[in-house]
C-alpha atoms as a PDB file:
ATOM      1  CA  UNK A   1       7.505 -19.726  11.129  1.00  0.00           C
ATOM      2  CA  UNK A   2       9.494 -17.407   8.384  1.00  0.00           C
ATOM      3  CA  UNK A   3       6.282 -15.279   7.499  1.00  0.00           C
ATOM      4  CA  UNK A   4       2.734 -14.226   8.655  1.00  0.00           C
ATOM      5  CA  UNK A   5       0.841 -11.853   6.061  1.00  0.00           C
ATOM      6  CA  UNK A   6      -1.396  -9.454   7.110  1.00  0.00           C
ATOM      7  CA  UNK A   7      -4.125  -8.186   5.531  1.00  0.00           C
ATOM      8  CA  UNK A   8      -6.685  -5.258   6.824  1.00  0.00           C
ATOM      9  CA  UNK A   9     -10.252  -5.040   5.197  1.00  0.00           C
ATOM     10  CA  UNK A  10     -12.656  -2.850   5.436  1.00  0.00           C
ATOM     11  CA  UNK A  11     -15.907  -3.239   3.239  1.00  0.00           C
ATOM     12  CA  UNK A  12     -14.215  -5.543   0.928  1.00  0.00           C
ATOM     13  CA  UNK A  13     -16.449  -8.554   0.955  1.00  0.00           C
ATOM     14  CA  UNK A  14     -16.799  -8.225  -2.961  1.00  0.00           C
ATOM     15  CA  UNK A  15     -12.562  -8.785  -3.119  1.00  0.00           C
ATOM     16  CA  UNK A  16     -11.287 -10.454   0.360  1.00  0.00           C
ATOM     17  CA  UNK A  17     -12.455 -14.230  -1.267  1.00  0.00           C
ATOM     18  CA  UNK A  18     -10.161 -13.597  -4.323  1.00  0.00           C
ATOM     19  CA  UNK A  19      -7.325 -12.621  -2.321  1.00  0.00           C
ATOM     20  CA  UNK A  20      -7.266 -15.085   0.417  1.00  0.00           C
ATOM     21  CA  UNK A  21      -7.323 -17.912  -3.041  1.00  0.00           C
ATOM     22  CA  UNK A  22      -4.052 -16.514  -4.270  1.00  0.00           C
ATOM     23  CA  UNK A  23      -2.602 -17.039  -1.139  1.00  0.00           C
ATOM     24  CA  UNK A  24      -4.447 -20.095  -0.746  1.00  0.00           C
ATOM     25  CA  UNK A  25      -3.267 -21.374  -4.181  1.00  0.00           C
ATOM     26  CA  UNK A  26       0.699 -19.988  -3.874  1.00  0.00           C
ATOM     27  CA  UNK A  27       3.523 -22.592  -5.000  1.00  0.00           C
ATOM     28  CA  UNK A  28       4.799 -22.402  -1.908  1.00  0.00           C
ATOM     29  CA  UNK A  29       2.453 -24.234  -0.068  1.00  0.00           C
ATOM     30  CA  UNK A  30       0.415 -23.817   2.670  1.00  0.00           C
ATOM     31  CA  UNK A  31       3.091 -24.435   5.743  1.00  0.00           C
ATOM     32  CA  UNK A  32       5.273 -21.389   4.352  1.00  0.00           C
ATOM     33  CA  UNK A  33       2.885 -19.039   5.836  1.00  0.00           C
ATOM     34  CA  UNK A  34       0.066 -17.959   7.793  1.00  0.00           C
ATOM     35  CA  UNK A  35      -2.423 -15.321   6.998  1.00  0.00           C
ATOM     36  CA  UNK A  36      -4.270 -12.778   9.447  1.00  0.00           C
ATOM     37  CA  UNK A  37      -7.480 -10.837   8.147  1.00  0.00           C
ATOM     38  CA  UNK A  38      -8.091  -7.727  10.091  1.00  0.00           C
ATOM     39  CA  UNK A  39     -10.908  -6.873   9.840  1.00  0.00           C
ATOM     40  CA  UNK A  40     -11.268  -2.709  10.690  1.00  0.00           C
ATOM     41  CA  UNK A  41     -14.742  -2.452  11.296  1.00  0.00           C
ATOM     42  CA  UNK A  42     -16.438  -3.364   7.891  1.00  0.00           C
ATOM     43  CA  UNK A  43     -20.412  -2.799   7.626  1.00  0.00           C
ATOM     44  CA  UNK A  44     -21.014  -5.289   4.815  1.00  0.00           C
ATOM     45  CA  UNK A  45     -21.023  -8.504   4.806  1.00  0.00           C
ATOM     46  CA  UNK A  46     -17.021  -9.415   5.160  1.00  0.00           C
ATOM     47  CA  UNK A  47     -17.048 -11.498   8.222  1.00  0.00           C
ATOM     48  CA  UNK A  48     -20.139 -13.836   6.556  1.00  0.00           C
ATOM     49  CA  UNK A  49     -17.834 -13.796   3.622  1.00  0.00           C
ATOM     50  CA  UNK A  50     -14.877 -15.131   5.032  1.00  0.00           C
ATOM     51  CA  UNK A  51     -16.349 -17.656   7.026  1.00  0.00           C
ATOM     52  CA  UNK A  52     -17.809 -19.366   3.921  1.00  0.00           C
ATOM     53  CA  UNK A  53     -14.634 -18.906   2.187  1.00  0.00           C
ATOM     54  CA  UNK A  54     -13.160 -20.718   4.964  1.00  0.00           C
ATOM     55  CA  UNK A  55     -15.285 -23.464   5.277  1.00  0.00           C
ATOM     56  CA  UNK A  56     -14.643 -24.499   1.392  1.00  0.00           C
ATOM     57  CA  UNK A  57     -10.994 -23.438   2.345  1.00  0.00           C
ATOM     58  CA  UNK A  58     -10.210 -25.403   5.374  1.00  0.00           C
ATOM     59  CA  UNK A  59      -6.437 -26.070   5.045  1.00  0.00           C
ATOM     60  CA  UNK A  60      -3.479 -23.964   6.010  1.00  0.00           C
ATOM     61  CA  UNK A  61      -3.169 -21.182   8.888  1.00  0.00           C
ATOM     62  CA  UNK A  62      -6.361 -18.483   7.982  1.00  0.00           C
ATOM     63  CA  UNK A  63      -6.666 -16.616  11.249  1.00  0.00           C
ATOM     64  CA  UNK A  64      -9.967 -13.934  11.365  1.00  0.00           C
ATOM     65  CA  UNK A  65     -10.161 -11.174  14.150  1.00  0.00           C
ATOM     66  CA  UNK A  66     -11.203  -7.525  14.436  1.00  0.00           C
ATOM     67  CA  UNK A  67     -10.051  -3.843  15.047  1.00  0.00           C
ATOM     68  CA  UNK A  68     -12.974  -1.219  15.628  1.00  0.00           C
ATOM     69  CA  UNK A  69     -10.523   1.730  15.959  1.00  0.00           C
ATOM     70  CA  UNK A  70     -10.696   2.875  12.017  1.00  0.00           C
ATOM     71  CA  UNK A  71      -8.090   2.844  10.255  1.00  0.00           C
ATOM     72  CA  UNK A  72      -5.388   0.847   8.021  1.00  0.00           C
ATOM     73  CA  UNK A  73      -2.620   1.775  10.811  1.00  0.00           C
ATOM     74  CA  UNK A  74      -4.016   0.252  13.900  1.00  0.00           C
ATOM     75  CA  UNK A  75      -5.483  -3.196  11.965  1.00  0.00           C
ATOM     76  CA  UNK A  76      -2.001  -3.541  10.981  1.00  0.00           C
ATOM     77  CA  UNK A  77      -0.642  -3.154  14.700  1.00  0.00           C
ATOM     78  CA  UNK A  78      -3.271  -5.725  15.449  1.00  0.00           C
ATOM     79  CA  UNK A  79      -2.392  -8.076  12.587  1.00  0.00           C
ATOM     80  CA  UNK A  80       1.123  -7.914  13.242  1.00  0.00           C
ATOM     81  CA  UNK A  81       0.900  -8.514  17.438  1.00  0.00           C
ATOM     82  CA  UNK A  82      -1.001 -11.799  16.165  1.00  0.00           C
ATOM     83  CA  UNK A  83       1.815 -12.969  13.945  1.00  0.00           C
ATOM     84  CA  UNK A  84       4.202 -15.849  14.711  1.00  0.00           C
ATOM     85  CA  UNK A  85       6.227 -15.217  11.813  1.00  0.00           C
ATOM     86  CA  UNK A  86       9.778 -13.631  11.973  1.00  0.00           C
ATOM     87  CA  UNK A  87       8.609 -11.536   9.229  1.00  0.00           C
ATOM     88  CA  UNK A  88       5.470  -9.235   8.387  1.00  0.00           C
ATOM     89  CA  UNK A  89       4.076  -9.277   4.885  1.00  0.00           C
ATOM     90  CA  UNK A  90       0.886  -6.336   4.666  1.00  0.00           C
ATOM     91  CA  UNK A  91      -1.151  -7.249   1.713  1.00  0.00           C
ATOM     92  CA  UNK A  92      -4.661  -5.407   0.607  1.00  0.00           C
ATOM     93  CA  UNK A  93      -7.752  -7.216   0.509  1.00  0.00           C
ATOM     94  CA  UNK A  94      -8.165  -6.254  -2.976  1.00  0.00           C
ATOM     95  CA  UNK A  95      -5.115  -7.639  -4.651  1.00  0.00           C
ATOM     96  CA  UNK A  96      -4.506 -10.532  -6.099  1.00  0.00           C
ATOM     97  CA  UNK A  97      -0.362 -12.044  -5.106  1.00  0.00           C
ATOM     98  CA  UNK A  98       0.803 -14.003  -8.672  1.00  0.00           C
ATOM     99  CA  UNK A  99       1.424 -17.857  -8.234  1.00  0.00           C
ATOM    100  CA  UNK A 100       5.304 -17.317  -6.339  1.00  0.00           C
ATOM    101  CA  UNK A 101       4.392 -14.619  -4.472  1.00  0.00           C
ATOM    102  CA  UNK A 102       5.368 -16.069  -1.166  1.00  0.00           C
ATOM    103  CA  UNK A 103       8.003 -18.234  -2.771  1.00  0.00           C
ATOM    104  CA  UNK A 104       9.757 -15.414  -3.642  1.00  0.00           C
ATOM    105  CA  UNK A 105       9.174 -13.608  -0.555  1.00  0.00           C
ATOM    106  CA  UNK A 106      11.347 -16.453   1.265  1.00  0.00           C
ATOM    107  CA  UNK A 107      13.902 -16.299  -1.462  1.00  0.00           C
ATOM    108  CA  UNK A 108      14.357 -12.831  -1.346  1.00  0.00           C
ATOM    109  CA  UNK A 109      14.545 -13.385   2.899  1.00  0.00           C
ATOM    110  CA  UNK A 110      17.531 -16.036   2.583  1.00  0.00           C
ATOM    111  CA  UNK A 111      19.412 -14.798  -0.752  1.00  0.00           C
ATOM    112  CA  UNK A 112      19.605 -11.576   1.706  1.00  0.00           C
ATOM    113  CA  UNK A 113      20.475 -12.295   5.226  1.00  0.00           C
ATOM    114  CA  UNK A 114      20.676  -8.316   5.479  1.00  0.00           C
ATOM    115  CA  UNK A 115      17.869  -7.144   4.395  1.00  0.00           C
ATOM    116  CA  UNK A 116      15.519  -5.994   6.904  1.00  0.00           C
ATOM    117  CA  UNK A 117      12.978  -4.535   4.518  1.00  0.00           C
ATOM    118  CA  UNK A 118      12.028  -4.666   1.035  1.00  0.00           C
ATOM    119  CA  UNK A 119       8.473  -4.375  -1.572  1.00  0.00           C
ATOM    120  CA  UNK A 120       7.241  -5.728  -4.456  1.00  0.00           C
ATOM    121  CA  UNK A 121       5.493  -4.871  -7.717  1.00  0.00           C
ATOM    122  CA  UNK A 122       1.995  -3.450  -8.028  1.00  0.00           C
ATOM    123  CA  UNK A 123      -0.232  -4.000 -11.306  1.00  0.00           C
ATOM    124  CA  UNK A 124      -3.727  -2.193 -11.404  1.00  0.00           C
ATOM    125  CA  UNK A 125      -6.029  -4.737 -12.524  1.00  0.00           C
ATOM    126  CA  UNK A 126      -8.692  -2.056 -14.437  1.00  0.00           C
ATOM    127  CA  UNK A 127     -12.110  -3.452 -13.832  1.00  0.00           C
ATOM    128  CA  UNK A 128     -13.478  -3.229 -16.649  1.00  0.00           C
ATOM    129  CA  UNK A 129     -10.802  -1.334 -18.591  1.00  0.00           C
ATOM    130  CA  UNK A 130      -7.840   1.539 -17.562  1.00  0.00           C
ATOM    131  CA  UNK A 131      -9.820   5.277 -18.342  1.00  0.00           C
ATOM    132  CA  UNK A 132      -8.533   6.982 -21.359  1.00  0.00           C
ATOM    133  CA  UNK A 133      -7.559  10.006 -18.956  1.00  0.00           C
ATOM    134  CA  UNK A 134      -5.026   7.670 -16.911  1.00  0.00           C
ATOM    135  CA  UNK A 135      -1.412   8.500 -17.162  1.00  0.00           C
ATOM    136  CA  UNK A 136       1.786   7.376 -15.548  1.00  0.00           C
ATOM    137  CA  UNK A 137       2.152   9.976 -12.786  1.00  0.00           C
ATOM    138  CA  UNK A 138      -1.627  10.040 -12.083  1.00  0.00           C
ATOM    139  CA  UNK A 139      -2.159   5.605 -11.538  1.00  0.00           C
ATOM    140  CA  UNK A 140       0.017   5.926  -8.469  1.00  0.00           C
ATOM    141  CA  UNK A 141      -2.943   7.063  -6.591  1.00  0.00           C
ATOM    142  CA  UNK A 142      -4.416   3.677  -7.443  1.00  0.00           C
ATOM    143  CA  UNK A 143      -1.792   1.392  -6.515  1.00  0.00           C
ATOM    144  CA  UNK A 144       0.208   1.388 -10.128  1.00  0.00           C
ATOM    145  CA  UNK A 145       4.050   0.678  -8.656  1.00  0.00           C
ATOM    146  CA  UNK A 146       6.744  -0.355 -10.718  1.00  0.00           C
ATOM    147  CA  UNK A 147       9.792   1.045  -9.467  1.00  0.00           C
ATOM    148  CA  UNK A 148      12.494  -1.331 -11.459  1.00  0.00           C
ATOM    149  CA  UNK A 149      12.799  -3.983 -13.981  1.00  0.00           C
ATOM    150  CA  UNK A 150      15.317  -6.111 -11.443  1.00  0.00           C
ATOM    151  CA  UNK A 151      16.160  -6.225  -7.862  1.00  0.00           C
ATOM    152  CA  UNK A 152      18.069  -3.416  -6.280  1.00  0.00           C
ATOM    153  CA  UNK A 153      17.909  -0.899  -3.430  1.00  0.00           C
ATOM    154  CA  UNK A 154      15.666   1.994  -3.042  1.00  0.00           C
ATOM    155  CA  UNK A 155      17.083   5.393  -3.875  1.00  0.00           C
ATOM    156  CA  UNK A 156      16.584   9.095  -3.552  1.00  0.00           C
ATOM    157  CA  UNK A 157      13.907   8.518  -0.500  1.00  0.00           C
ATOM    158  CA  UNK A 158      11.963   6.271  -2.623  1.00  0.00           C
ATOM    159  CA  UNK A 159       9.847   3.507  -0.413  1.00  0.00           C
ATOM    160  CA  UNK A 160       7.307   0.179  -1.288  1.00  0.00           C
ATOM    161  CA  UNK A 161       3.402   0.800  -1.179  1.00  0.00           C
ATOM    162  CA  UNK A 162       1.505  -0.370   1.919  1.00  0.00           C
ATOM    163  CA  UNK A 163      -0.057  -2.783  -0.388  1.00  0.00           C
ATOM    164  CA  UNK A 164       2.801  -5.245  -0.904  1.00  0.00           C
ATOM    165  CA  UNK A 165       5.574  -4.387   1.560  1.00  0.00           C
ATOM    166  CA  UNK A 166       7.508  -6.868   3.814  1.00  0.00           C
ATOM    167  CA  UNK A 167       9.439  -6.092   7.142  1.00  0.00           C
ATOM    168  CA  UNK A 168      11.169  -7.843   9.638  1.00  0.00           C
ATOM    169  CA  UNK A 169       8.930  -8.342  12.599  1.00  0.00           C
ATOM    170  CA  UNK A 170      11.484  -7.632  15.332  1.00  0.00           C
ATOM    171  CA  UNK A 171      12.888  -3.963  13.407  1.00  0.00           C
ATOM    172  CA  UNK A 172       8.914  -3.078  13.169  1.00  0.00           C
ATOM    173  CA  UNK A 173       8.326  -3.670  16.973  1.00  0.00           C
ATOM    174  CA  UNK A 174      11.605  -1.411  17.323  1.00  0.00           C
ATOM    175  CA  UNK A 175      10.231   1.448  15.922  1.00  0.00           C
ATOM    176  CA  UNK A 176       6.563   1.042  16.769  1.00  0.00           C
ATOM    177  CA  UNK A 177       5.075  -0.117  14.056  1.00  0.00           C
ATOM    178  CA  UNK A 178       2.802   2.187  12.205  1.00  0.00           C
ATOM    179  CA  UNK A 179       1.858   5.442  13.229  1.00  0.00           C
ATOM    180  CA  UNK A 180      -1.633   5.882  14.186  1.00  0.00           C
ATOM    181  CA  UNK A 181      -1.386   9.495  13.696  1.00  0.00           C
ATOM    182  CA  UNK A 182      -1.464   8.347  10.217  1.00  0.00           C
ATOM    183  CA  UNK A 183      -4.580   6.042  10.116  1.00  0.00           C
ATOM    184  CA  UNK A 184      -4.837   5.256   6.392  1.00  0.00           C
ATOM    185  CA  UNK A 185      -9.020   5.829   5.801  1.00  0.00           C
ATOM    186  CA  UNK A 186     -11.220   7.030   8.435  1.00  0.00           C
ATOM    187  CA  UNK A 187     -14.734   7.493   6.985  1.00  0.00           C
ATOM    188  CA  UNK A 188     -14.269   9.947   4.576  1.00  0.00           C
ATOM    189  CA  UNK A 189     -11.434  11.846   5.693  1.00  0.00           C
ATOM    190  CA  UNK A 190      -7.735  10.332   4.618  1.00  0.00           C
ATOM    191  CA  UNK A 191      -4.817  10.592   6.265  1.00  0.00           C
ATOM    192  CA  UNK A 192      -1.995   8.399   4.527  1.00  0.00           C
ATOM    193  CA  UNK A 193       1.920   8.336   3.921  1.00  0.00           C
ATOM    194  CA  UNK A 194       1.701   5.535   7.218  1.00  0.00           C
ATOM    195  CA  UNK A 195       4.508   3.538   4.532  1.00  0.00           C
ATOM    196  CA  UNK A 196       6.725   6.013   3.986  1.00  0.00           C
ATOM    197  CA  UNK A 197       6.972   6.969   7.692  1.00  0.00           C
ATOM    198  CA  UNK A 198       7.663   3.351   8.612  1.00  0.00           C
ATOM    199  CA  UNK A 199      10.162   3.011   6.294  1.00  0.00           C
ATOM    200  CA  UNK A 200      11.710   6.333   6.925  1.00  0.00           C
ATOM    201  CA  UNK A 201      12.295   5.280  10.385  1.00  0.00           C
ATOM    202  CA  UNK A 202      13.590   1.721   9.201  1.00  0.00           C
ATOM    203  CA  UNK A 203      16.025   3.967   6.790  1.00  0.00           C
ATOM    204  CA  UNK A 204      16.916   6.302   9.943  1.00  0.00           C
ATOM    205  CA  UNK A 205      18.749   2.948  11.861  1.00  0.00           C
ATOM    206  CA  UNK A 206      20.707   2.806   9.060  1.00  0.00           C
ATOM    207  CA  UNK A 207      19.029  -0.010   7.071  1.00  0.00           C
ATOM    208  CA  UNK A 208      18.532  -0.031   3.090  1.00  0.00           C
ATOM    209  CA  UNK A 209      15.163  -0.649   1.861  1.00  0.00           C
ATOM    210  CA  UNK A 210      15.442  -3.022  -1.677  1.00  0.00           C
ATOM    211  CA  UNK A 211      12.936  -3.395  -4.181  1.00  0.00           C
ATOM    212  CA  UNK A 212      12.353  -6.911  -6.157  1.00  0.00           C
ATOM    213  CA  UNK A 213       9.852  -6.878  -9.110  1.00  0.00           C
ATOM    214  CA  UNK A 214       9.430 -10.947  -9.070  1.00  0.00           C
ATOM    215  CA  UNK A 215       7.104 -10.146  -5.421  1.00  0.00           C
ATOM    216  CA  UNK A 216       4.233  -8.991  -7.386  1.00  0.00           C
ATOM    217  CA  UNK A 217       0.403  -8.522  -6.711  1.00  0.00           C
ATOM    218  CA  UNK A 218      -2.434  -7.322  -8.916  1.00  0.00           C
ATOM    219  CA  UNK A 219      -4.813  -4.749  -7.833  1.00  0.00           C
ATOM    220  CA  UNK A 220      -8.422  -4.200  -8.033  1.00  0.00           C
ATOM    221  CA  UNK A 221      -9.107  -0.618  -9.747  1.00  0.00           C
ATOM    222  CA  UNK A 222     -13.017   0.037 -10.289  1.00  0.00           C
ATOM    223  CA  UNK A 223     -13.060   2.440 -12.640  1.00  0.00           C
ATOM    224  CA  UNK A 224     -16.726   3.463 -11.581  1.00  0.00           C
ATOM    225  CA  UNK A 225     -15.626   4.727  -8.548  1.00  0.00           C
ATOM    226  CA  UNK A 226     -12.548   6.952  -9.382  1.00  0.00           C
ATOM    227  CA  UNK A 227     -14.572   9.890  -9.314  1.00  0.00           C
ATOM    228  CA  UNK A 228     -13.374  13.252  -8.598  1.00  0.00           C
ATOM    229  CA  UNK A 229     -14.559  13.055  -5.280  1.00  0.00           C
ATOM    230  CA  UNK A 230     -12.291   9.981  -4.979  1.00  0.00           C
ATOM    231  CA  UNK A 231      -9.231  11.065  -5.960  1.00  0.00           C
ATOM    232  CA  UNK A 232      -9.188  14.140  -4.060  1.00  0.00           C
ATOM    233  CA  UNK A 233     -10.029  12.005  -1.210  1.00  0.00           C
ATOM    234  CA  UNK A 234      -6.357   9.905  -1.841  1.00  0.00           C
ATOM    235  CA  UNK A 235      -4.357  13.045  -3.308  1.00  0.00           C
ATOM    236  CA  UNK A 236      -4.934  15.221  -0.413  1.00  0.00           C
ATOM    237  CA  UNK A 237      -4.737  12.258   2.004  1.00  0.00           C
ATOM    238  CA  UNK A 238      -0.988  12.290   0.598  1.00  0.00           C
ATOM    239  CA  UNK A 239      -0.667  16.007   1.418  1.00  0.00           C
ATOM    240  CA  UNK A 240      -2.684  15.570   4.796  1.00  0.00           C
ATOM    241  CA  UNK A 241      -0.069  12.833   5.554  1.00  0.00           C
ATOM    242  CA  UNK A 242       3.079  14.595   4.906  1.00  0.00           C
ATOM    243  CA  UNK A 243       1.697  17.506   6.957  1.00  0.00           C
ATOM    244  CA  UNK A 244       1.718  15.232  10.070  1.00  0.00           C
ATOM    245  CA  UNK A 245       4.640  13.983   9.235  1.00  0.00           C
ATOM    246  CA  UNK A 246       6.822  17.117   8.422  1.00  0.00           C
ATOM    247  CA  UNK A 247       5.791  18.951  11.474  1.00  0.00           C
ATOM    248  CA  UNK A 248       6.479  16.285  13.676  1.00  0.00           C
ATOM    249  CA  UNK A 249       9.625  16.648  12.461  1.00  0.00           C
ATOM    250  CA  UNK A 250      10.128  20.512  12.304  1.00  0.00           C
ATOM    251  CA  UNK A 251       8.481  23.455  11.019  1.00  0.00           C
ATOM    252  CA  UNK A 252      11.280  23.578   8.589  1.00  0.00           C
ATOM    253  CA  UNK A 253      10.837  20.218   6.929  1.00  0.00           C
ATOM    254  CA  UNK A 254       7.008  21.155   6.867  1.00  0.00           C
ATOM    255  CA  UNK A 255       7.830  24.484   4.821  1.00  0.00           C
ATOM    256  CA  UNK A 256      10.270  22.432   2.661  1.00  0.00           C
ATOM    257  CA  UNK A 257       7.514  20.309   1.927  1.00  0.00           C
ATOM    258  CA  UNK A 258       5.381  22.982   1.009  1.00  0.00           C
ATOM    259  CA  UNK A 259       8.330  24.183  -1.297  1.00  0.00           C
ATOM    260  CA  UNK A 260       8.435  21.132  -3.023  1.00  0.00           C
ATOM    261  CA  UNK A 261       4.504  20.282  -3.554  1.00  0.00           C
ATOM    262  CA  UNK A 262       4.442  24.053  -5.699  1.00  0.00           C
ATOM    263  CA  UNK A 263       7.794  22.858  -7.715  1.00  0.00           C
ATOM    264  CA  UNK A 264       5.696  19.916  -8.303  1.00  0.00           C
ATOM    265  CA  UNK A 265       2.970  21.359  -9.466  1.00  0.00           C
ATOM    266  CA  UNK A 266       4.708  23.727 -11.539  1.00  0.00           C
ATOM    267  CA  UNK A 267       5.897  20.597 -13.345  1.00  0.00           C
ATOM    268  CA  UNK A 268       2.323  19.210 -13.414  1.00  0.00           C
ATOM    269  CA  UNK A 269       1.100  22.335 -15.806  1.00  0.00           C
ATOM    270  CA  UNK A 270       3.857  21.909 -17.803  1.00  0.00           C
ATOM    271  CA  UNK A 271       3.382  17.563 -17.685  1.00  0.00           C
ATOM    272  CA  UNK A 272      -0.551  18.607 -18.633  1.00  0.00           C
ATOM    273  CA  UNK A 273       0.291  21.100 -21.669  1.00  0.00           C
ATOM    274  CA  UNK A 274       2.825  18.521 -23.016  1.00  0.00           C
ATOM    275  CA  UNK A 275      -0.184  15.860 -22.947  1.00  0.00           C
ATOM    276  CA  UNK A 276      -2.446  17.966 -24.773  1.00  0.00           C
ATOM    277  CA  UNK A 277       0.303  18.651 -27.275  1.00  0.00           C
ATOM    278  CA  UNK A 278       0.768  15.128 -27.717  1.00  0.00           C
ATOM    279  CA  UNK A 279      -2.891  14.169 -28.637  1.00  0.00           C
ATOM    280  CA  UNK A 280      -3.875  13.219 -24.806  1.00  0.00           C
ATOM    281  CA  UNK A 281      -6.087  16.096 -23.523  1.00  0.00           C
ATOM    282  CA  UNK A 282      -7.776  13.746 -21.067  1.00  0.00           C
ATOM    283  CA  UNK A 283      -4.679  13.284 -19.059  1.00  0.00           C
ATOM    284  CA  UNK A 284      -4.129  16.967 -18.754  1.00  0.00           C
ATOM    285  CA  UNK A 285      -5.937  17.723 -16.248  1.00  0.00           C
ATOM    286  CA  UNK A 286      -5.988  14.712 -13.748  1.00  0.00           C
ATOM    287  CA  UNK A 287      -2.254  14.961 -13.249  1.00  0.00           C
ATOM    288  CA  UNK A 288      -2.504  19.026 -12.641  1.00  0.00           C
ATOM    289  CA  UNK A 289      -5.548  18.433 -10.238  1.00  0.00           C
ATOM    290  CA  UNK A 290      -3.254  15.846  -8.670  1.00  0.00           C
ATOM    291  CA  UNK A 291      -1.176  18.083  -7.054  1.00  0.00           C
ATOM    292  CA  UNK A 292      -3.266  20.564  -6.795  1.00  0.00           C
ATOM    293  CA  UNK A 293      -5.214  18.499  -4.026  1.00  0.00           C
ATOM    294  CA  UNK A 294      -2.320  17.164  -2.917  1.00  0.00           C
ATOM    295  CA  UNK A 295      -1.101  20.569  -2.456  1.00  0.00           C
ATOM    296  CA  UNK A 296      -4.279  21.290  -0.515  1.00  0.00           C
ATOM    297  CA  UNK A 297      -4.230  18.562   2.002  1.00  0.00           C
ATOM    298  CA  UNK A 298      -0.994  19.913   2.957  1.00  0.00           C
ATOM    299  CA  UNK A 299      -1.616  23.584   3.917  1.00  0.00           C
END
C-alpha cells in the first residue's frame, strides 16, 4: 500500500463524519488508501459517531483505535505505527480534502521519486462567515496556508501545517516521529510547533521539503469560538513551542528566538497602524496581540 492517512480527533464528533466522506468520496478510489482515526481521548460522543458513520460507510480500509496520553503528537505516533502504507498523510478531523486529494498525493509521490516530504494547501472554511477583524498574517493561527500558486520547494525555513502534510513512513521512523515534548493540545495548555520540528529534522538529513497547491483541504473555522481566550491559547502555544524547541537546541538559538519574536512585533505595530490607516481598524489589533502572546509563550 502507497499511503495510510492519519487523522487524530479529539472532541470532534460535530466534524470527523464530514471528513472521513471526503476521503470516502476521493477520485481515487477506495484501494489507494487506508485511513486511521486516532482517537486522543475525546469526551463527546466521537467513537458513537464513527461507528454509525461506518456502518452507512462500509467499504474501503476505515481503521478506529485510541490514544489516552493527550495530545496531537502521540495519536500521531499511534496512527502512524498502525499504518501499512509506505507513506504517512496527517489530516485534521475538521477538514474537508477536495475531490483529488489523494490522487494527487500519489502523483506528486511518483512524478518525484525524491521527494521524501512535501504539504498541501489549507482553505479556512468560515462557519458562518470570515470576521471583519481577520487579516492575512493573523488566519494562520486558524489553519489559512497558501504558501504558492504552483509546485516548488520550501524556502527560507518555511514548512507544511500539521493539518495536511505527507512524509515518507520509513524517514519519519528515522527521526522519531513527532516529538512528544511538543504535544499539540493538552487541556487547556498548548504546546505546538510539533511540524516544524519534524520537518526541521527531515531538512537536517539533507532532504528538501516541496510544497504543491493541487493537495488541498478545507478547514472548519467557527467563528464563535475564536475568542480572545482562544487565540492566545494557539499564539502562545507557538511561542511555548519554539521555547522547547530552541533550548533543546542551545541557549543561543533560544535568545535568537527571543530576538526575532520583538523584531516581529515591532513589525506588527507598524502592520496594525498601516491597517487603521487603510480603513481596517479591526485588524489592528489582532495581528499586534498576535505576537504579543506569541511573544509571551516564549519567555
Amino acid at each position: 500500500m502507497i499511503l495510510s492517512i492519519v487523522i487524530c480527533s479529539y472532541n470532534r464528533a460535530s466534524y470527523i463524519g464530514d471528513a472521513l466522506t471526503s476521503l470516502y468520496e476521493q477520485s481515487s478510489g477506495l484501494a489507494s488508501f487506508e485511513a486511521i482515526i486516532v482517537d486522543n481521548n475525546s469526551t463527546d460522543n466521537t467513537s458513537e459517531v464513527f461507528q454509525n458513520w461506518r456502518d452507512n460507510h462500509p467499504l474501503g480500509n476505515f481503521t478506529y483505535t485510541t490514544e489516552k496520553q493527550q495530545g496531537a503528537s502521540y495519536a500521531r505516533n499511534t496512527g502512524a505505527k498502525l499504518a501499512n502504507g509506505a507513506w504517512l498523510c496527517f489530516m485534521d478531523d475538521d477538514a474537508v480534502a477536495t475531490e483529488h486529494y489523494v490522487q494527487n498525493i500519489i502523483r506528486h509521490i511518483q512524478d518525484q521519486p525524491f521527494v521524501v516530504g512535501f504539504g498541501g494547501r489549507i482553505i479556512p472554511k468560515y462557519i458562518p462567515s470570515e470576521p471583519k477583524w481577520m487579516s492575512h498574517y493573523v488566519s494562520s493561527l486558524v489553519g489559512n496556508f497558501d504558501y504558492a500558486p504552483i509546485a516548488c520547494v520550501f524556502e527560507n525555513g518555511k514548512y507544511p501545517l500539521e493539518s495536511n502534510m505527507i512524509v515518507k513512513k520509513d524517514v519519519y521512523e528515522q527521526i522519531g516521529g513527532f516529538n512528544t515534548s511538543l504535544p499539540g493540545v493538552v487541556g487547556t495548555l498548548r504546546i505546538g510547533g510539533e511540524g516544524k520540528e519534524l520537518f526541521y529534522k527531515i531538512m537536517g538529513l539533507g532532504h528538501k521539503i516541496y510544497y504543491d497547491p493541487s493537495i488541498c483541504v478545507h478547514h472548519v473555522v467557527e467563528v464563535k469560538k475564536l475568542t480572545s481566550e482562544y487565540m492566545y491559547r494557539v499564539a502562545s502555544g507557538i511561542g511555548r513551542g519554539e521555547k522547547a524547541r530552541t533550548k533543546a537546541i542551545s541557549i543561543n538559538s533560544y535568545i535568537n528566538k527571543i530576538v526575532e519574536y520583538v523584531i516581529k512585533l515591532a513589525a506588527s505595530l507598524i502592520l496594525g497602524i498601516k491597517y487603521a490607516l487603510q480603513g481596517s481598524p479591526a485588524k489592528s489589533w489582532p495581528v499586534i496581540k498576535f505576537r504579543i502572546d506569541a511573544l509571551k509563550g516564549l519567555l
